[in-house]
PDB file of N, CA and C in Angstrom:
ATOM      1  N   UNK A   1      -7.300   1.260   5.701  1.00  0.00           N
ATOM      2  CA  UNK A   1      -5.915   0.917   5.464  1.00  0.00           C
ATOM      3  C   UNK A   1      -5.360   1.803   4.337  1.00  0.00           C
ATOM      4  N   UNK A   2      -4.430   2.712   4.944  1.00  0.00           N
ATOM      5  CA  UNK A   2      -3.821   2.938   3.171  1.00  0.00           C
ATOM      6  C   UNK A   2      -3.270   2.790   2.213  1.00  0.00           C
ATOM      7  N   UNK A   3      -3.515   3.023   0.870  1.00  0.00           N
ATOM      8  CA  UNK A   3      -3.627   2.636  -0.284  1.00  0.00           C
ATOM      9  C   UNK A   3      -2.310   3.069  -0.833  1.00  0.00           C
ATOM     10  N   UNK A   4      -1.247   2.768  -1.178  1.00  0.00           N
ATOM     11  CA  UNK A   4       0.122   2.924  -1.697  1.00  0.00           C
ATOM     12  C   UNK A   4       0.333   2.564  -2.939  1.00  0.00           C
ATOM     13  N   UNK A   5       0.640   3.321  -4.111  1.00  0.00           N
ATOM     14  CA  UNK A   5       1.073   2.842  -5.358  1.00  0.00           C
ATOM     15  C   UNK A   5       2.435   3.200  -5.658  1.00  0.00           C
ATOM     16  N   UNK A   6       2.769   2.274  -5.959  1.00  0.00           N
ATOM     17  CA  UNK A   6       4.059   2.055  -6.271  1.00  0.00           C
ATOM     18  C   UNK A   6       4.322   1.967  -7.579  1.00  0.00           C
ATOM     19  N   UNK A   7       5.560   3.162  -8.346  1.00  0.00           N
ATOM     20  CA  UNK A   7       5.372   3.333 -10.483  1.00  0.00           C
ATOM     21  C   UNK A   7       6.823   3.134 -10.072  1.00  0.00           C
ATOM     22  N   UNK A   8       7.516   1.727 -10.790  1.00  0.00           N
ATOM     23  CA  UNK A   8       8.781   1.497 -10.805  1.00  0.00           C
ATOM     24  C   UNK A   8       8.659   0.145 -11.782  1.00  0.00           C
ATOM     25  N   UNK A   9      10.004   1.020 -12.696  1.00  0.00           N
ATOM     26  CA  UNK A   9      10.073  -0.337 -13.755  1.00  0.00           C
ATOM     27  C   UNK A   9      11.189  -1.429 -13.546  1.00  0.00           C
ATOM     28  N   UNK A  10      11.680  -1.466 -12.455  1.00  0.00           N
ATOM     29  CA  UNK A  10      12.849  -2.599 -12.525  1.00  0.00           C
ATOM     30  C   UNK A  10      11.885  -3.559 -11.204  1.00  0.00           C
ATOM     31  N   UNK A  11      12.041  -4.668 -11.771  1.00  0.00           N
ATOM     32  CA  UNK A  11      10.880  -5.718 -11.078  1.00  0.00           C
ATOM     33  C   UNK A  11      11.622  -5.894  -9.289  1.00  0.00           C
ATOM     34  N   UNK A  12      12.854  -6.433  -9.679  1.00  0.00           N
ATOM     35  CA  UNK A  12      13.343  -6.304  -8.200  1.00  0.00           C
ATOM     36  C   UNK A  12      13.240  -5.226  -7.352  1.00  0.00           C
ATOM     37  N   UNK A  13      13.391  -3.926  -7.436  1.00  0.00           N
ATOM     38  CA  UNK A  13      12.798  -2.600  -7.021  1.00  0.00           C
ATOM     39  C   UNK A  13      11.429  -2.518  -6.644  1.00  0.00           C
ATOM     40  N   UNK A  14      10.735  -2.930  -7.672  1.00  0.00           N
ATOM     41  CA  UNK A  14       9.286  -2.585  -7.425  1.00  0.00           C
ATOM     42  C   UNK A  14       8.998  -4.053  -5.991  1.00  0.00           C
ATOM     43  N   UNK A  15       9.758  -4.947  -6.246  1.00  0.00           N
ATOM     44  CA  UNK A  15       9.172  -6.520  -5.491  1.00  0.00           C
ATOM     45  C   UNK A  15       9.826  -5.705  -3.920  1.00  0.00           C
ATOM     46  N   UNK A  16      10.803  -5.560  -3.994  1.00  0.00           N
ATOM     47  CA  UNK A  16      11.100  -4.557  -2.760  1.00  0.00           C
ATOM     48  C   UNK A  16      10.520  -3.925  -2.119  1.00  0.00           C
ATOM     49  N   UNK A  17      10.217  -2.761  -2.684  1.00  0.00           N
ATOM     50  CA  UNK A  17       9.361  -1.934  -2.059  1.00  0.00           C
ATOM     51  C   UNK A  17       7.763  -2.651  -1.295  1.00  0.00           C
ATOM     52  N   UNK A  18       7.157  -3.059  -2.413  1.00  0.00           N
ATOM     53  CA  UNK A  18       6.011  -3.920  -2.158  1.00  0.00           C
ATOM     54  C   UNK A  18       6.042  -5.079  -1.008  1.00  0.00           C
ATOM     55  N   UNK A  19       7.159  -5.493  -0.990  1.00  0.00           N
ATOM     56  CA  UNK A  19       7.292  -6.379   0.084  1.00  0.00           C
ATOM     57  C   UNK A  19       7.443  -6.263   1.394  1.00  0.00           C
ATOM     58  N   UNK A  20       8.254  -4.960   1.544  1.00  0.00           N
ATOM     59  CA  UNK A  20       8.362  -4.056   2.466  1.00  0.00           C
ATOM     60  C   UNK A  20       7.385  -3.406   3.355  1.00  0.00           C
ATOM     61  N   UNK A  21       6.403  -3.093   2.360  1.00  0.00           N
ATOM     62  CA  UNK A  21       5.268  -2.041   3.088  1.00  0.00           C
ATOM     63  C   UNK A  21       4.100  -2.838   3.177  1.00  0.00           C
ATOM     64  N   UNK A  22       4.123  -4.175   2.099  1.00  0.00           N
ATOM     65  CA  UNK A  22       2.937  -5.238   2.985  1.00  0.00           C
ATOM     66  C   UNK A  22       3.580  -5.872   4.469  1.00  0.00           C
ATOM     67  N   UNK A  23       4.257  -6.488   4.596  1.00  0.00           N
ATOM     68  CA  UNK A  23       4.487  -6.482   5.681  1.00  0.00           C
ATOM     69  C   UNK A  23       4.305  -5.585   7.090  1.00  0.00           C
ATOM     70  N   UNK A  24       4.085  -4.336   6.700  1.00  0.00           N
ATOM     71  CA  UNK A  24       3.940  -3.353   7.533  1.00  0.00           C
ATOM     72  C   UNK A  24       2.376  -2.833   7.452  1.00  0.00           C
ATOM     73  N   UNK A  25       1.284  -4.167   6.842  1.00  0.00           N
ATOM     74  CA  UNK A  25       0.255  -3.663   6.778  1.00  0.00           C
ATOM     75  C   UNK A  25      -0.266  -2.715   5.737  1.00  0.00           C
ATOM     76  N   UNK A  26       0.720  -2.063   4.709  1.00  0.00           N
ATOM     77  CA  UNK A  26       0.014  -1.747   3.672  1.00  0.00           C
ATOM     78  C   UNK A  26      -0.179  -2.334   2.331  1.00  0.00           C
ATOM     79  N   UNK A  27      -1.508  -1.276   1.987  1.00  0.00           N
ATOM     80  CA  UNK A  27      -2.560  -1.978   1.030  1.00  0.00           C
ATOM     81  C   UNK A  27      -1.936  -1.506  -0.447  1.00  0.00           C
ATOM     82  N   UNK A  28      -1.077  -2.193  -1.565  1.00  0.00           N
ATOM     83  CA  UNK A  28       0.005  -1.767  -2.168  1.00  0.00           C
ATOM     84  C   UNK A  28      -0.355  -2.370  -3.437  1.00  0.00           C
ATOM     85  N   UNK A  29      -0.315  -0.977  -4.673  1.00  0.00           N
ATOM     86  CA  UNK A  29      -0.733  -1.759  -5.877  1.00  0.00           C
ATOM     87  C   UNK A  29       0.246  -1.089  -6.718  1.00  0.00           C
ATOM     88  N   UNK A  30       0.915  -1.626  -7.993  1.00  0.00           N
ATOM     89  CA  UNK A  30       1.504  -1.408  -8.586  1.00  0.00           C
ATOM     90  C   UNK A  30       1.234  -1.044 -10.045  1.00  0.00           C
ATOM     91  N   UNK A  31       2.221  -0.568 -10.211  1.00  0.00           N
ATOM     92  CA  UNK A  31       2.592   0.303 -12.341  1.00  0.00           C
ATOM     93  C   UNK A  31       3.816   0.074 -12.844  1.00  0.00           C
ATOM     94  N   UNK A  32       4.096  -0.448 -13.532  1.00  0.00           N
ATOM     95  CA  UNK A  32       5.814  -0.527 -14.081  1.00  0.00           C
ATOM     96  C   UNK A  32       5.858   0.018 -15.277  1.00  0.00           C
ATOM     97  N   UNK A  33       5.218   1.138 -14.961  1.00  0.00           N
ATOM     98  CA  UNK A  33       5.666   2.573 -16.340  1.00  0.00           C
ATOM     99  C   UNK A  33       4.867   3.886 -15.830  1.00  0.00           C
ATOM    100  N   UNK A  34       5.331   4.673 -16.297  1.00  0.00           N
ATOM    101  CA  UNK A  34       4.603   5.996 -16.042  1.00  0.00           C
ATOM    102  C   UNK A  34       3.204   5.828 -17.034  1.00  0.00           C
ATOM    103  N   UNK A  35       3.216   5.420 -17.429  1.00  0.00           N
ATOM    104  CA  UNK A  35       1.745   5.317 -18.629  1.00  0.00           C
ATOM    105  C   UNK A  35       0.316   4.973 -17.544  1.00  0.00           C
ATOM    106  N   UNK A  36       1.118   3.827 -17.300  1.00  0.00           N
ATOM    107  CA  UNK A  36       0.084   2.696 -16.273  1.00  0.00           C
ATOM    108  C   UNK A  36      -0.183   3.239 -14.906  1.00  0.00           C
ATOM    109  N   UNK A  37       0.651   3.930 -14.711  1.00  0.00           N
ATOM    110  CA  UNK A  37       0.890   4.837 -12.939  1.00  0.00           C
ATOM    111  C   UNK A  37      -0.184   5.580 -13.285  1.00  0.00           C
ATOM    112  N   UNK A  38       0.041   6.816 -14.409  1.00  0.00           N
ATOM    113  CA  UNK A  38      -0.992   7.825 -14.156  1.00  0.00           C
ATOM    114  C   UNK A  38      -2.772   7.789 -14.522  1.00  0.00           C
ATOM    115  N   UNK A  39      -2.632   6.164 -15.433  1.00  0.00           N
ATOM    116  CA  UNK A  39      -3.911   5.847 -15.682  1.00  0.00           C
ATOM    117  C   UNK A  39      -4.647   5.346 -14.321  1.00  0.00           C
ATOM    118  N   UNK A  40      -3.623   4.527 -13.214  1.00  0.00           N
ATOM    119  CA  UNK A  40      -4.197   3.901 -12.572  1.00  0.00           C
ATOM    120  C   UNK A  40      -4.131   5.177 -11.256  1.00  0.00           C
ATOM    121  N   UNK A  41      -3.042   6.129 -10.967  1.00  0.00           N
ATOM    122  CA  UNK A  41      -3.934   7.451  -9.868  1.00  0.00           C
ATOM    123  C   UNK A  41      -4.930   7.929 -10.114  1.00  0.00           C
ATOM    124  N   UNK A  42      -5.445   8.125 -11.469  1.00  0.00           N
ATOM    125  CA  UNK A  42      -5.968   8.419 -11.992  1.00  0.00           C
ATOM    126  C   UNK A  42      -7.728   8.363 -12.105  1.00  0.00           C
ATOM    127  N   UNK A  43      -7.813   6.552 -11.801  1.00  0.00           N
ATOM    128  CA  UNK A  43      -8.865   5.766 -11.844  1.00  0.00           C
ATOM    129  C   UNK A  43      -9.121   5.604 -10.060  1.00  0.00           C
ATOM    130  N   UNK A  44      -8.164   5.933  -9.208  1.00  0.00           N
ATOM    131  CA  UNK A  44      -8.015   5.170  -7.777  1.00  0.00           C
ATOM    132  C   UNK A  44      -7.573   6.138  -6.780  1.00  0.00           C
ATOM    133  N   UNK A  45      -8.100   6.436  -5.625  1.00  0.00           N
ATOM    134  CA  UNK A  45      -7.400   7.348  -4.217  1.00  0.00           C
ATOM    135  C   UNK A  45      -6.432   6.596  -4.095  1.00  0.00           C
ATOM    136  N   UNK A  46      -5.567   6.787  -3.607  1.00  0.00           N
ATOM    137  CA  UNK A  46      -4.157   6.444  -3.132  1.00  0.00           C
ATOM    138  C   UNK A  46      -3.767   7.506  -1.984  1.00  0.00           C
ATOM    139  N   UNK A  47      -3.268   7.127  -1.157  1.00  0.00           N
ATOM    140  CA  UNK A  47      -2.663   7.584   0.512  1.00  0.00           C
ATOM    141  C   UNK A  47      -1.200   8.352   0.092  1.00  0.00           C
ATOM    142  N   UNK A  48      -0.764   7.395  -1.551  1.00  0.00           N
ATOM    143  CA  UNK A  48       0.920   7.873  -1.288  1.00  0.00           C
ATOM    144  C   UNK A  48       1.455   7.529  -2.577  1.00  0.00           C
ATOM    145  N   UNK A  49       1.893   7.881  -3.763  1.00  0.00           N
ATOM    146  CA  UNK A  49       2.408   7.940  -4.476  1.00  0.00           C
ATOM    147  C   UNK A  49       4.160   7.280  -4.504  1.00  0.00           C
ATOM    148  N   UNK A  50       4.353   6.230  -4.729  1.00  0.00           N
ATOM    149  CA  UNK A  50       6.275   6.186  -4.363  1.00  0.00           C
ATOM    150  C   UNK A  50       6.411   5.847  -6.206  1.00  0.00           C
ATOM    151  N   UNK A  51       7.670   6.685  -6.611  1.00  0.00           N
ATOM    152  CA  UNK A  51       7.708   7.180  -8.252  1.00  0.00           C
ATOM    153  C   UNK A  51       9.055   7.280  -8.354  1.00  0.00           C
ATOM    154  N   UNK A  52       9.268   5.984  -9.284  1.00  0.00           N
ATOM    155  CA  UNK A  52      10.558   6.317 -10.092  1.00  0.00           C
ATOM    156  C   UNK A  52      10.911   7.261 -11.137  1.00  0.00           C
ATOM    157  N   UNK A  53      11.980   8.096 -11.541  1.00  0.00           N
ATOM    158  CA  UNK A  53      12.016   8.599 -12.280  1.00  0.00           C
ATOM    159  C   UNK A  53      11.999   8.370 -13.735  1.00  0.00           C
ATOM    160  N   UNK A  54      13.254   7.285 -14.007  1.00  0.00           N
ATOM    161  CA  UNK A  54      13.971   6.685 -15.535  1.00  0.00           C
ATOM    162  C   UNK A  54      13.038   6.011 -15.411  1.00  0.00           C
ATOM    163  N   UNK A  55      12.336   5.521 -16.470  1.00  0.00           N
ATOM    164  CA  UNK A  55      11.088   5.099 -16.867  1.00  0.00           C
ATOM    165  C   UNK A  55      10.734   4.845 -18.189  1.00  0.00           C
ATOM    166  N   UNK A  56      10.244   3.742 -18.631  1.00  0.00           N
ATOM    167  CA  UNK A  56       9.709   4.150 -20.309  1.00  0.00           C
ATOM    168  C   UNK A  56       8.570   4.299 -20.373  1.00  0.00           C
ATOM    169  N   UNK A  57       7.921   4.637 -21.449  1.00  0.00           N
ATOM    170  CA  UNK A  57       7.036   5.178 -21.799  1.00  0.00           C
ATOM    171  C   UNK A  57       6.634   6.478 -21.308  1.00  0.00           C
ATOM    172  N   UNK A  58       6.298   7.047 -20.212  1.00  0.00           N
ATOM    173  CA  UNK A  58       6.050   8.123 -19.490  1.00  0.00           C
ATOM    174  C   UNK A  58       6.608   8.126 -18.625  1.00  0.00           C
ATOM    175  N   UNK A  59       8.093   9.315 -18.546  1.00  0.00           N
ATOM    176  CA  UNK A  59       9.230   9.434 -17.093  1.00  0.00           C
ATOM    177  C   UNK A  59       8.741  10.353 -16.148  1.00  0.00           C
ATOM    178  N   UNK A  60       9.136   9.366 -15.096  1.00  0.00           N
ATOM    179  CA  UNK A  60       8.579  10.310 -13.832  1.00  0.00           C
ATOM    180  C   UNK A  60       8.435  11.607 -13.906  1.00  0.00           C
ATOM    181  N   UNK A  61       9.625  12.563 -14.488  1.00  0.00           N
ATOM    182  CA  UNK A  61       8.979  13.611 -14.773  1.00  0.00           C
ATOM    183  C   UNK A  61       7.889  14.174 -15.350  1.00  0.00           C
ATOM    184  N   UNK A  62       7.468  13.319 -16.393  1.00  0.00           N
ATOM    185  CA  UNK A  62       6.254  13.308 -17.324  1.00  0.00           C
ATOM    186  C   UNK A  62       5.334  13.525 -16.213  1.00  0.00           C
ATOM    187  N   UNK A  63       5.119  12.464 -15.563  1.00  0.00           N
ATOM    188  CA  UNK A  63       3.880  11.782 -14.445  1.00  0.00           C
ATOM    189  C   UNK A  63       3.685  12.935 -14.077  1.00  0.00           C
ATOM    190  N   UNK A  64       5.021  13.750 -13.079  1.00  0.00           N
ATOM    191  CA  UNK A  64       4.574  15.136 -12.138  1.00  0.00           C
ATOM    192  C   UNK A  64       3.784  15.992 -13.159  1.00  0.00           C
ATOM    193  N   UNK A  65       4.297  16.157 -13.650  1.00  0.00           N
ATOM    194  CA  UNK A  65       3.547  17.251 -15.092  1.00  0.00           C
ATOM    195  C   UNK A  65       2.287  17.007 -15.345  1.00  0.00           C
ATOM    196  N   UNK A  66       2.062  15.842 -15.250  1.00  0.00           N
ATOM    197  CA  UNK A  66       0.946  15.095 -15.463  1.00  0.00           C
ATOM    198  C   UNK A  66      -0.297  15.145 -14.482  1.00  0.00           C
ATOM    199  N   UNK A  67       0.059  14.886 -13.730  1.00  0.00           N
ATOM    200  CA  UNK A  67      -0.733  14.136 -12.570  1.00  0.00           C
ATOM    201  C   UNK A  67      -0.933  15.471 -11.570  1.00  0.00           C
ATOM    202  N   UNK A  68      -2.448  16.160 -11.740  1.00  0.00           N
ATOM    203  CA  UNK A  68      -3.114  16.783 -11.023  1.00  0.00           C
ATOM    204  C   UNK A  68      -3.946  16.551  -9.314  1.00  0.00           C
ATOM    205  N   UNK A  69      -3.933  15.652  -8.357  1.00  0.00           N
ATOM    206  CA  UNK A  69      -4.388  15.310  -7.625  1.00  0.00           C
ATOM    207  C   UNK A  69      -3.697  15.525  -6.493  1.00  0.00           C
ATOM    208  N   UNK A  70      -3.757  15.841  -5.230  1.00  0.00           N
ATOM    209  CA  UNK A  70      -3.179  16.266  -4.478  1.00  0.00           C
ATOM    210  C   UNK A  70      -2.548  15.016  -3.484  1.00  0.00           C
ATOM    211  N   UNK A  71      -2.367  14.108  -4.177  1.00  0.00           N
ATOM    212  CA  UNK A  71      -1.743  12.824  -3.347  1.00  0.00           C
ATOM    213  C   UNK A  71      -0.716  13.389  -3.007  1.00  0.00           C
ATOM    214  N   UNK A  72       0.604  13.136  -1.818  1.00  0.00           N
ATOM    215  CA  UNK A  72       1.877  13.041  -1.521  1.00  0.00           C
ATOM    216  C   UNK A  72       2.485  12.056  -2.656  1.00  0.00           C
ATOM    217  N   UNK A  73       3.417  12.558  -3.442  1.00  0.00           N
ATOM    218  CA  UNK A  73       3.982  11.544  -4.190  1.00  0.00           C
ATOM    219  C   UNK A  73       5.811  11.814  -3.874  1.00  0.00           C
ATOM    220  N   UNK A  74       6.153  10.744  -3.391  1.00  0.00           N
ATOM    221  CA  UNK A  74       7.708  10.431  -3.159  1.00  0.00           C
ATOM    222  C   UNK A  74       8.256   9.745  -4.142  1.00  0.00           C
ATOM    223  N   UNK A  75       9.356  10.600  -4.768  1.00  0.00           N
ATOM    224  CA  UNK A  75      10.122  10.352  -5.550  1.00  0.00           C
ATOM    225  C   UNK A  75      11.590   9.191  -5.416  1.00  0.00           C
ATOM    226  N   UNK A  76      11.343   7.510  -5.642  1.00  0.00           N
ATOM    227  CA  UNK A  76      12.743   7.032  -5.260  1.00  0.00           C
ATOM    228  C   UNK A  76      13.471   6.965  -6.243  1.00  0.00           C
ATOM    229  N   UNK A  77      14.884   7.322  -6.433  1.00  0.00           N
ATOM    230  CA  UNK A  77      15.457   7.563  -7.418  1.00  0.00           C
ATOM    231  C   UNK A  77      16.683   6.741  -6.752  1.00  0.00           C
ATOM    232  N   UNK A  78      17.712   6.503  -8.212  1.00  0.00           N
ATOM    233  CA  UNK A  78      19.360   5.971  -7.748  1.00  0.00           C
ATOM    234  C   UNK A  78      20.115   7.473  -8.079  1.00  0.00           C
ATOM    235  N   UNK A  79      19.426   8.681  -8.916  1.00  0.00           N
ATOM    236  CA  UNK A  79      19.917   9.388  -8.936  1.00  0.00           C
ATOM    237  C   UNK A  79      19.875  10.819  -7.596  1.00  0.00           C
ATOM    238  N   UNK A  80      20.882  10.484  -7.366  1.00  0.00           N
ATOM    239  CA  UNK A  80      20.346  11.473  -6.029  1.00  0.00           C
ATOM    240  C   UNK A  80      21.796  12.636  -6.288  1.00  0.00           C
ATOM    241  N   UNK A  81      21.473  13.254  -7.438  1.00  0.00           N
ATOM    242  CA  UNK A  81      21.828  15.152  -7.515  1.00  0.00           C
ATOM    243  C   UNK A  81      21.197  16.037  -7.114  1.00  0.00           C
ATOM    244  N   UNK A  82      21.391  17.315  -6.759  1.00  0.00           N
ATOM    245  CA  UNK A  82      20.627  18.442  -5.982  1.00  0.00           C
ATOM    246  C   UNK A  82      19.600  18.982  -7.722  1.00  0.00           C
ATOM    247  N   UNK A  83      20.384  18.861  -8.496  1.00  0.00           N
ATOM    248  CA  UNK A  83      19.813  19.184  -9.406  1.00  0.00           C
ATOM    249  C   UNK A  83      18.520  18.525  -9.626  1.00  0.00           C
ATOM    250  N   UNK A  84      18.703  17.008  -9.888  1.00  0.00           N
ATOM    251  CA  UNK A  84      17.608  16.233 -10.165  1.00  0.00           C
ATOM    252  C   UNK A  84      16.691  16.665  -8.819  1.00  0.00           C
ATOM    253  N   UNK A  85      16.850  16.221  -7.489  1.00  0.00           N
ATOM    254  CA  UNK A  85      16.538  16.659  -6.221  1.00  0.00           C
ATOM    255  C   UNK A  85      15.811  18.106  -6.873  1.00  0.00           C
ATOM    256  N   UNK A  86      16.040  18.911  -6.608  1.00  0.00           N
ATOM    257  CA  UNK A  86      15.137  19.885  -7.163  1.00  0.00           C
ATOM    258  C   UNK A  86      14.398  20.462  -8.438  1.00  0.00           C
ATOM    259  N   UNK A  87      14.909  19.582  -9.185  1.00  0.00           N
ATOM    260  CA  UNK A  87      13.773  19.923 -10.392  1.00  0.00           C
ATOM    261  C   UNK A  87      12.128  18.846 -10.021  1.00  0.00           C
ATOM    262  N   UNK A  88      12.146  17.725  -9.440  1.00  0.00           N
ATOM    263  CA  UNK A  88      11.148  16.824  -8.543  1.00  0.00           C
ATOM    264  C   UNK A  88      10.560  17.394  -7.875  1.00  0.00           C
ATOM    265  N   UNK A  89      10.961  18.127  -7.149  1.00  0.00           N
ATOM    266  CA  UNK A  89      10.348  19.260  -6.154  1.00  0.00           C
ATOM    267  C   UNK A  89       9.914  20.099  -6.644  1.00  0.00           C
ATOM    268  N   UNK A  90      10.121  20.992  -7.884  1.00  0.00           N
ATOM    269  CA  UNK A  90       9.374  22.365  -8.705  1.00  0.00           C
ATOM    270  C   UNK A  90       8.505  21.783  -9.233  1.00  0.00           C
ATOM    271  N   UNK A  91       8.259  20.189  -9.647  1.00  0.00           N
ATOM    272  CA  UNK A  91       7.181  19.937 -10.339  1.00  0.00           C
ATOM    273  C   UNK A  91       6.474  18.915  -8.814  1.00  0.00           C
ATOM    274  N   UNK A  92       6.830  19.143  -7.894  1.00  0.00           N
ATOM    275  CA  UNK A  92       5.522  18.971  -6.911  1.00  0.00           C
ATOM    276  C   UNK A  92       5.198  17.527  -6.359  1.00  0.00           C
ATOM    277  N   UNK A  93       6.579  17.252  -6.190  1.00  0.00           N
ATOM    278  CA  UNK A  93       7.017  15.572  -5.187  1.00  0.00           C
ATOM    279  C   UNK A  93       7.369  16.457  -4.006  1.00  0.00           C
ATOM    280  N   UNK A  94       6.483  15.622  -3.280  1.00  0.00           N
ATOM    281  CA  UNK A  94       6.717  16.024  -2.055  1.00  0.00           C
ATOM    282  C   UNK A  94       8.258  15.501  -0.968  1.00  0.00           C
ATOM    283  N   UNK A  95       9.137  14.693  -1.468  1.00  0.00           N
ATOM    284  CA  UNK A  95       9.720  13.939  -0.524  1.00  0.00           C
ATOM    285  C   UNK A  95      11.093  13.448  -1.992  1.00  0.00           C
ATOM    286  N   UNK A  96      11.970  13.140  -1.365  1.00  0.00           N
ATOM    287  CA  UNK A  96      12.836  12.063  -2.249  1.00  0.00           C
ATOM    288  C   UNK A  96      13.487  11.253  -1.907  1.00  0.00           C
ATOM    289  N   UNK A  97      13.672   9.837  -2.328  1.00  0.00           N
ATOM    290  CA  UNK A  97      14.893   8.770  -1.200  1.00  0.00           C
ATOM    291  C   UNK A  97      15.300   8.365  -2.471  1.00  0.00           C
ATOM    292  N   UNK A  98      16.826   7.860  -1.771  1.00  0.00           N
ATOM    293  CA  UNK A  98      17.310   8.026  -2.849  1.00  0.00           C
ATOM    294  C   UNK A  98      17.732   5.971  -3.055  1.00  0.00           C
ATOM    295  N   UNK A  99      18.339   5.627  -3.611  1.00  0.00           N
ATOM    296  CA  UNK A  99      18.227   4.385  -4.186  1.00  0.00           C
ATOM    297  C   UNK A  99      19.911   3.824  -3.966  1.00  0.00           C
ATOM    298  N   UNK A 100      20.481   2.946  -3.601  1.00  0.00           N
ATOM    299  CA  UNK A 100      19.176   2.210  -2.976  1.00  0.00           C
ATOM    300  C   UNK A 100      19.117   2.492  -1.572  1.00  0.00           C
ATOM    301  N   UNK A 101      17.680   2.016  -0.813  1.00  0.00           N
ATOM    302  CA  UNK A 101      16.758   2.162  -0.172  1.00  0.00           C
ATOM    303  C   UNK A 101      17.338   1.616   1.604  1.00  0.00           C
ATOM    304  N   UNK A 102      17.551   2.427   2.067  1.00  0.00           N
ATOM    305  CA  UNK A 102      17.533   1.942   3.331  1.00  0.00           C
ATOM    306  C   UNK A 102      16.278   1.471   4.042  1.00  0.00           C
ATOM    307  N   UNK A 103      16.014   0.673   4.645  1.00  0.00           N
ATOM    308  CA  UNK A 103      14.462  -0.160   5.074  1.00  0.00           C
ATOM    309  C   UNK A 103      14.106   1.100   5.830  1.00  0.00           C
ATOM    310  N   UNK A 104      14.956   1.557   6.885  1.00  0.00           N
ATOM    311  CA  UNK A 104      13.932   2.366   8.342  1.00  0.00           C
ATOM    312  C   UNK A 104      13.916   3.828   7.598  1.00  0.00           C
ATOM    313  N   UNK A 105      14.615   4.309   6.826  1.00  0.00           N
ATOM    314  CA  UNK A 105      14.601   5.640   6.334  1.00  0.00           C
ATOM    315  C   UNK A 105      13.414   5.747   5.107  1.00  0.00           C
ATOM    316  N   UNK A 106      13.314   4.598   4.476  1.00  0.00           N
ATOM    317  CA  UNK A 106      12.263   4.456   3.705  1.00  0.00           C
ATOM    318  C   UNK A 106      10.583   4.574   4.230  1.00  0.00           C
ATOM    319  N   UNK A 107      10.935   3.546   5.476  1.00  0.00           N
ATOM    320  CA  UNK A 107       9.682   3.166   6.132  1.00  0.00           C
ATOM    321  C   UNK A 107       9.229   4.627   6.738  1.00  0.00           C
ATOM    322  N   UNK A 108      10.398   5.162   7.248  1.00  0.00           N
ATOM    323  CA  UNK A 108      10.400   6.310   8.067  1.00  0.00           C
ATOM    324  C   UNK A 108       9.637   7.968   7.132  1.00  0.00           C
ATOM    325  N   UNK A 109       9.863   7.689   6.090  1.00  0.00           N
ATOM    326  CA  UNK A 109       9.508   8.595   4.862  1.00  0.00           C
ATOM    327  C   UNK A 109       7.808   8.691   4.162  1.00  0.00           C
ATOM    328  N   UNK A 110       7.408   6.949   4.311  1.00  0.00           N
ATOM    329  CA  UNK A 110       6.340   6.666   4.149  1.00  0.00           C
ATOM    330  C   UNK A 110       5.619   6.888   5.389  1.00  0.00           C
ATOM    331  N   UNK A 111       5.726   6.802   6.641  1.00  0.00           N
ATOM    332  CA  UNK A 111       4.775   7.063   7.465  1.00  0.00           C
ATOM    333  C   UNK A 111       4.822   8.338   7.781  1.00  0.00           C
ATOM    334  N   UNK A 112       5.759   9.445   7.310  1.00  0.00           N
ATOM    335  CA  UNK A 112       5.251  10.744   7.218  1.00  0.00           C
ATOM    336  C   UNK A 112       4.211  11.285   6.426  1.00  0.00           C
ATOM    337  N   UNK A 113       4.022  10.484   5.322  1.00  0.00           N
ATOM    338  CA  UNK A 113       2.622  11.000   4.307  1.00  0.00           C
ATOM    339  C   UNK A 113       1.739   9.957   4.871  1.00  0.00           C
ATOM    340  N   UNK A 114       1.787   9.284   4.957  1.00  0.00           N
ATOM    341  CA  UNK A 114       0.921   7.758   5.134  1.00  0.00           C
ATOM    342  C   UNK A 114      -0.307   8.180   6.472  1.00  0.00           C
TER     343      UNK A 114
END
């Protein structure tokens, strides 16, 4: 089954997502900071990375910078600029949706890495 982590600090967001992709059978563990995200890819395989940006302690950008492992990591953001959009991408997110979340475009995003 694969393994999905989900790094998002607003609880309703993160309960979203999570709720979403168990239902659909995936195996879904969570971080509500970049600190806790990259300790726990870190410690764990994961199938799929889904990564907020605005963040405390360690911002998503941090994480990319950070985080050496060749997981797919999708970036969901509320900010959806070409700018932001491509600076995510130079540091090596594979994907971006933008916030908020349409269910089938989401779902549809995850079963491309998944």
């Amino acid at each position: 089954m694969p393994q999905i982590l989900i790094i998002e600090d607003n609880d309703l967001n993160l309960k979203l997502m999570k709720d979403i992709l168990e239902s659909q059978g995936y195996s879904v563990d969570t971080a509500q900071d970049g600190k806790e995200g990259i300790e726990k890819a870190n410690l764990n395989e994961y199938s799929l990375i889904l990564l907020d940006i605005q963040m405390p302690v360690v911002s998503g950008y941090d994480f990319l910078a950070l985080y050496k492992k060749n997981t797919p990591i999708v970036v969901v953001s509320a900010c959806a600029m070409d700018e932001e959009i491509k600076k995510t991408k130079e540091l090596g997110c594979a994907d971006y949706i933008t916030k908020p979340i349409k269910i089938s475009d989401f779902l549809s995003t995850v079963k491309n890495y998944v």
